[in-house]
N, C-alpha and C. Protein backbone atom coordinates (compact mmCIF):
# COMPACT_ATOMS: atom_id res chain seq x y z
N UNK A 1 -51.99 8.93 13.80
CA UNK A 1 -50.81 8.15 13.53
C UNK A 1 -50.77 7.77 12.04
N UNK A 2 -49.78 8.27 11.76
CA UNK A 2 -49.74 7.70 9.86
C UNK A 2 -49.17 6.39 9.49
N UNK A 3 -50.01 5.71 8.45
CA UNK A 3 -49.59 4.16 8.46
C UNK A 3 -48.36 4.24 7.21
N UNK A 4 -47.11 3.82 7.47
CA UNK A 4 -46.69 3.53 6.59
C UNK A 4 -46.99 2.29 5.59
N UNK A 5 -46.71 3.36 4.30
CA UNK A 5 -47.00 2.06 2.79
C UNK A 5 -45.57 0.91 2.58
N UNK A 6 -46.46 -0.23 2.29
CA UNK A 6 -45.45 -1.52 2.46
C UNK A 6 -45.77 -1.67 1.05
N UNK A 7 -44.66 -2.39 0.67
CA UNK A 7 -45.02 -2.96 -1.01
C UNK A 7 -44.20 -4.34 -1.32
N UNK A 8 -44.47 -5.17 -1.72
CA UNK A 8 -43.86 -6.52 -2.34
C UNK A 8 -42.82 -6.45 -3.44
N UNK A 9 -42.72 -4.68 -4.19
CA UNK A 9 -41.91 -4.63 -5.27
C UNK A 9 -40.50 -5.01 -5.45
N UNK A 10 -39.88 -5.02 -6.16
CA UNK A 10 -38.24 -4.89 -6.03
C UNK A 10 -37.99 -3.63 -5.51
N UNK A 11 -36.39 -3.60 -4.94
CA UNK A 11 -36.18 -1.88 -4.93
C UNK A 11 -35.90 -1.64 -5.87
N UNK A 12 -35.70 -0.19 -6.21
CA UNK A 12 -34.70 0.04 -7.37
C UNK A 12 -33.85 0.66 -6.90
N UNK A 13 -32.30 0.98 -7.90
CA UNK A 13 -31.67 2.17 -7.55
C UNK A 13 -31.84 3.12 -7.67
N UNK A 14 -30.70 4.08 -6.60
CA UNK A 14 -31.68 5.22 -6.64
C UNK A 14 -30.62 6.29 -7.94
N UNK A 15 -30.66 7.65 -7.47
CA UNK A 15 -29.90 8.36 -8.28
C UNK A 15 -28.60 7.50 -9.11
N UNK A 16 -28.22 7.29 -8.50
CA UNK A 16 -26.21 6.71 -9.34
C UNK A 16 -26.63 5.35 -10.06
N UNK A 17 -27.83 5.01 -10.32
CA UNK A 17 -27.69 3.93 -11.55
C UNK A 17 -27.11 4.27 -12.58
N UNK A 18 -26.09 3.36 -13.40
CA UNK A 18 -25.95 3.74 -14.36
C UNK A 18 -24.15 4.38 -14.18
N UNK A 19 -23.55 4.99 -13.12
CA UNK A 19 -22.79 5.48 -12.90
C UNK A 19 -21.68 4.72 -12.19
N UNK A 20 -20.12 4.92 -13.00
CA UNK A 20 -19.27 4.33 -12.51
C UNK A 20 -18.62 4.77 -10.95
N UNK A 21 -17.93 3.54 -10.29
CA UNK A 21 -17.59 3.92 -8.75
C UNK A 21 -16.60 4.35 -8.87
N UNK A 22 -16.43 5.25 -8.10
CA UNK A 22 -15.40 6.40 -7.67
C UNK A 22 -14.03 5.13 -7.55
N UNK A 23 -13.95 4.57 -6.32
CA UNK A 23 -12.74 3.69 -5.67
C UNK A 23 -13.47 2.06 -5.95
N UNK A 24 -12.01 1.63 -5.63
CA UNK A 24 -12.09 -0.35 -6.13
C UNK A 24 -11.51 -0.57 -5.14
N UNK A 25 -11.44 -1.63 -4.75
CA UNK A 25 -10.46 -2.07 -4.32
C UNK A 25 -9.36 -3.19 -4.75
N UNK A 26 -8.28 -3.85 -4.93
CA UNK A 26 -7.37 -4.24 -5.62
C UNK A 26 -7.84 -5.13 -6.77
N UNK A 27 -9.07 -6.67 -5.96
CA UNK A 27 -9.52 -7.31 -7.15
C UNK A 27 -10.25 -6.62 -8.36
N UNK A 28 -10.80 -5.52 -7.72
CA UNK A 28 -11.50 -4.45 -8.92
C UNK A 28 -10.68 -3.90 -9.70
N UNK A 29 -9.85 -3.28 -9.48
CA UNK A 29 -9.08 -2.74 -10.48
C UNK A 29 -8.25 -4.29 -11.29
N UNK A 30 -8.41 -5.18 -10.59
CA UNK A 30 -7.78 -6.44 -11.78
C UNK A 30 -8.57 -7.14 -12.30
N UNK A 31 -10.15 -7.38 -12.31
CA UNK A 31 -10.70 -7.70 -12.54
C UNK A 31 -11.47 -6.44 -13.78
N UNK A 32 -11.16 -5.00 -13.55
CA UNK A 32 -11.76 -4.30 -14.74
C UNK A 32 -10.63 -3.45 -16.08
N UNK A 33 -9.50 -3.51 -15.20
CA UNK A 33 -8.47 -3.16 -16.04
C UNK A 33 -7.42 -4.53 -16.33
N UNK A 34 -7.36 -5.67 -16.03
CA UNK A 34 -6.34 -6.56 -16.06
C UNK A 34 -5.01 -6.31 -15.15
N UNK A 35 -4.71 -4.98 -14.64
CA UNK A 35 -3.61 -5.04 -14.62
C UNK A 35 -3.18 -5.76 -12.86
N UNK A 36 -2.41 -6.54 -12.81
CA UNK A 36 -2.06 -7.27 -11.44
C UNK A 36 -2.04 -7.01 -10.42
N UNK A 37 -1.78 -7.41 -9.12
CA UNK A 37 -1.58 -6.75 -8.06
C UNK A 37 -0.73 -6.35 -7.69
N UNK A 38 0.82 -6.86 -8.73
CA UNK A 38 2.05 -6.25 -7.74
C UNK A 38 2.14 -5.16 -8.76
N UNK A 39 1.60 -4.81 -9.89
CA UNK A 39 1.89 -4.03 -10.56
C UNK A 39 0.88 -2.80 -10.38
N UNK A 40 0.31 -3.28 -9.52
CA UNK A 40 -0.71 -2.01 -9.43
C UNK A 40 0.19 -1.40 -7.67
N UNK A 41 0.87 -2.35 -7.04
CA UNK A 41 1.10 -1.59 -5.97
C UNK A 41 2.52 -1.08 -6.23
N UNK A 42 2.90 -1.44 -7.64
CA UNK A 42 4.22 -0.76 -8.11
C UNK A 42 3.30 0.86 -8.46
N UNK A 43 3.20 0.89 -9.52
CA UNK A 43 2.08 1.63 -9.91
C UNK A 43 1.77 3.00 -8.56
N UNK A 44 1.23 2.78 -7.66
CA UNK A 44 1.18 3.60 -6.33
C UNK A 44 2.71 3.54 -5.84
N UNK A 45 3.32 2.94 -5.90
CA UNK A 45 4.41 3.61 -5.09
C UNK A 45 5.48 4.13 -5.97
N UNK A 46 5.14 4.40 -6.98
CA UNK A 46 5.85 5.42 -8.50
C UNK A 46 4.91 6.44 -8.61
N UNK A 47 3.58 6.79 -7.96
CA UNK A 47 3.02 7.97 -7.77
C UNK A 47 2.38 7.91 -9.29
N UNK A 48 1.87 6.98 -9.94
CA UNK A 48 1.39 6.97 -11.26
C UNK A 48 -0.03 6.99 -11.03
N UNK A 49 -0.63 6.13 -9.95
CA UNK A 49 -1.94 5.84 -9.68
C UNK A 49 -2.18 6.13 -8.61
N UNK A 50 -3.57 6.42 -7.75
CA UNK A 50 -3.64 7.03 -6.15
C UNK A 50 -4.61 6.02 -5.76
N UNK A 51 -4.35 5.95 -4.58
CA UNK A 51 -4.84 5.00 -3.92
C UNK A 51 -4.79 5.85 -2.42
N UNK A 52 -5.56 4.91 -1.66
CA UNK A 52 -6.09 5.16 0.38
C UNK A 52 -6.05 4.07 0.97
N UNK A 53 -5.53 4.23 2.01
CA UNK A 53 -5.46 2.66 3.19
C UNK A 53 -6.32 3.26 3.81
N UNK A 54 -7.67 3.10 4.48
CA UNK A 54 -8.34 3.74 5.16
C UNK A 54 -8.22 2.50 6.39
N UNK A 55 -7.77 2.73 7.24
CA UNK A 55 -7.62 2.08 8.87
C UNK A 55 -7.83 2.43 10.04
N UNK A 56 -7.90 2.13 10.64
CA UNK A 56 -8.58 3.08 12.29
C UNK A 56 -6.86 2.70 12.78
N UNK A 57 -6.90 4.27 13.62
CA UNK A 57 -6.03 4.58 14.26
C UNK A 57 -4.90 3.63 14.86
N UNK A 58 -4.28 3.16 14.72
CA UNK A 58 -3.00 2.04 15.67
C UNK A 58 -3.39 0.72 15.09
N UNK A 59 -4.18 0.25 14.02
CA UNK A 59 -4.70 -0.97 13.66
C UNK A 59 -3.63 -1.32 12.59
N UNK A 60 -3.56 -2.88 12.55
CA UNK A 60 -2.12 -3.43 11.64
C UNK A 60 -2.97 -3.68 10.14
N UNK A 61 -4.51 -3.67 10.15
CA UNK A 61 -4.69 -3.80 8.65
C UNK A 61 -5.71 -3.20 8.51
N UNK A 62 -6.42 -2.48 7.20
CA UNK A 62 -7.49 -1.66 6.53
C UNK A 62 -7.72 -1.70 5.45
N UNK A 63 -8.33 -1.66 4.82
CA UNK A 63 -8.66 -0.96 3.56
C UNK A 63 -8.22 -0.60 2.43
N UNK A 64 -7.80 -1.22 1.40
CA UNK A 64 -7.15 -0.10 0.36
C UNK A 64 -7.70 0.17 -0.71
N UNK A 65 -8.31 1.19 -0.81
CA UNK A 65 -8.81 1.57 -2.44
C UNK A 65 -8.33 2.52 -3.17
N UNK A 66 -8.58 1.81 -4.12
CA UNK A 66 -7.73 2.49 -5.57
C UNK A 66 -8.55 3.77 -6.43
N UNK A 67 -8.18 4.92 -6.45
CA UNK A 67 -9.03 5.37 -7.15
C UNK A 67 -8.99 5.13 -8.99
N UNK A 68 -10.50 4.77 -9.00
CA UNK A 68 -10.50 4.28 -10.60
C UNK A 68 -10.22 5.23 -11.68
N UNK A 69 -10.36 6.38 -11.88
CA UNK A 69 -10.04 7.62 -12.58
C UNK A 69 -8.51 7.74 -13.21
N UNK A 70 -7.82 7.86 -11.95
CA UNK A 70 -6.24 7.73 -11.52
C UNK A 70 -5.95 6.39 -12.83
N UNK A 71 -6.27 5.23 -12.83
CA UNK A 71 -6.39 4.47 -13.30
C UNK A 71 -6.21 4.36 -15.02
N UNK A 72 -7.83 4.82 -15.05
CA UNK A 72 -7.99 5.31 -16.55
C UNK A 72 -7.33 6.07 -16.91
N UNK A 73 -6.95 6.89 -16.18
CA UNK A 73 -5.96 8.18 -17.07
C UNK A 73 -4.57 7.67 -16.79
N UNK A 74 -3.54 7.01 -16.28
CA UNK A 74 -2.21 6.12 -16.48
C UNK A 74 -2.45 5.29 -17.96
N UNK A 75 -3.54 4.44 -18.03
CA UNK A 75 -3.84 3.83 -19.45
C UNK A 75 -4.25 4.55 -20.50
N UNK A 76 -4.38 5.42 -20.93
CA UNK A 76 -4.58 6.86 -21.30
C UNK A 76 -3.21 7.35 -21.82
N UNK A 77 -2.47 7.47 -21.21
CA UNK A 77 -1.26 8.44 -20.86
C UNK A 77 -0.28 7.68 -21.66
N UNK A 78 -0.48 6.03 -21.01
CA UNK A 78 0.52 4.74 -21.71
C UNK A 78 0.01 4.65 -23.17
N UNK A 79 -1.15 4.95 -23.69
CA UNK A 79 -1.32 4.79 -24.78
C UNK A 79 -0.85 5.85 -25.92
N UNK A 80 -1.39 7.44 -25.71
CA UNK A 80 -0.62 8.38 -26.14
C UNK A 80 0.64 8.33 -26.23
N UNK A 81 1.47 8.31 -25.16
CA UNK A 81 3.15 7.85 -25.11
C UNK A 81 3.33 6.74 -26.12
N UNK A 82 2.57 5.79 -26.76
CA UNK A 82 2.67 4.79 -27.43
C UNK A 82 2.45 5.30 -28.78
N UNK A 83 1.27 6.31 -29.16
CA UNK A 83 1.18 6.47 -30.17
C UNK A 83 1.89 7.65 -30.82
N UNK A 84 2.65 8.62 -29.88
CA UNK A 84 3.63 9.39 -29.91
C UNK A 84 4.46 8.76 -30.55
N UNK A 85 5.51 7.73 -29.84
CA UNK A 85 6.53 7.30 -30.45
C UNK A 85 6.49 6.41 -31.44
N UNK A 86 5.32 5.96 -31.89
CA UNK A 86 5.24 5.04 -32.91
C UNK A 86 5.34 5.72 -34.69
């Protein structure tokens, strides 16, 4: 029978230290980009930014995350367009 090793250490992380998260969810994206909540769900429903309701089947509420990428590249896009016309 093999004894498993116990240790008192911290954990660490594993691979993805260091690496930004894929999806947020609403306070995340306002809490790392500023931008609000009704303007971020304007934002998705002008097809500028993507987002997921992830919910189980027939359920009235779930999930919504924002993908952060989608994100960066709209602020990106607003800035070029800015320095275009300037």
């Amino acid at each position: 029978m093999k004894r498993l090793k116990t240790t008192t250490a911290p954990a660490r992380a594993g691979d993805c230290t260091g690496t930004a998260p894929e999806f947020g969810r609403i306070p995340d994206v306002t809490r790392l980009f500023g931008l609000r909540r009704g303007t971020i769900y304007n934002l998705l429903a002008l097809g500028r930014i993507r987002g997921v309701l992830l919910r189980a089947h027939g359920a009235k509420s779930g999930i919504r995350l924002i993908d952060l990428a989608s994100v960066r590249d709209y602020i990106r896009r607003c800035q070029e367009e800015r320095e275009v016309n300037a």
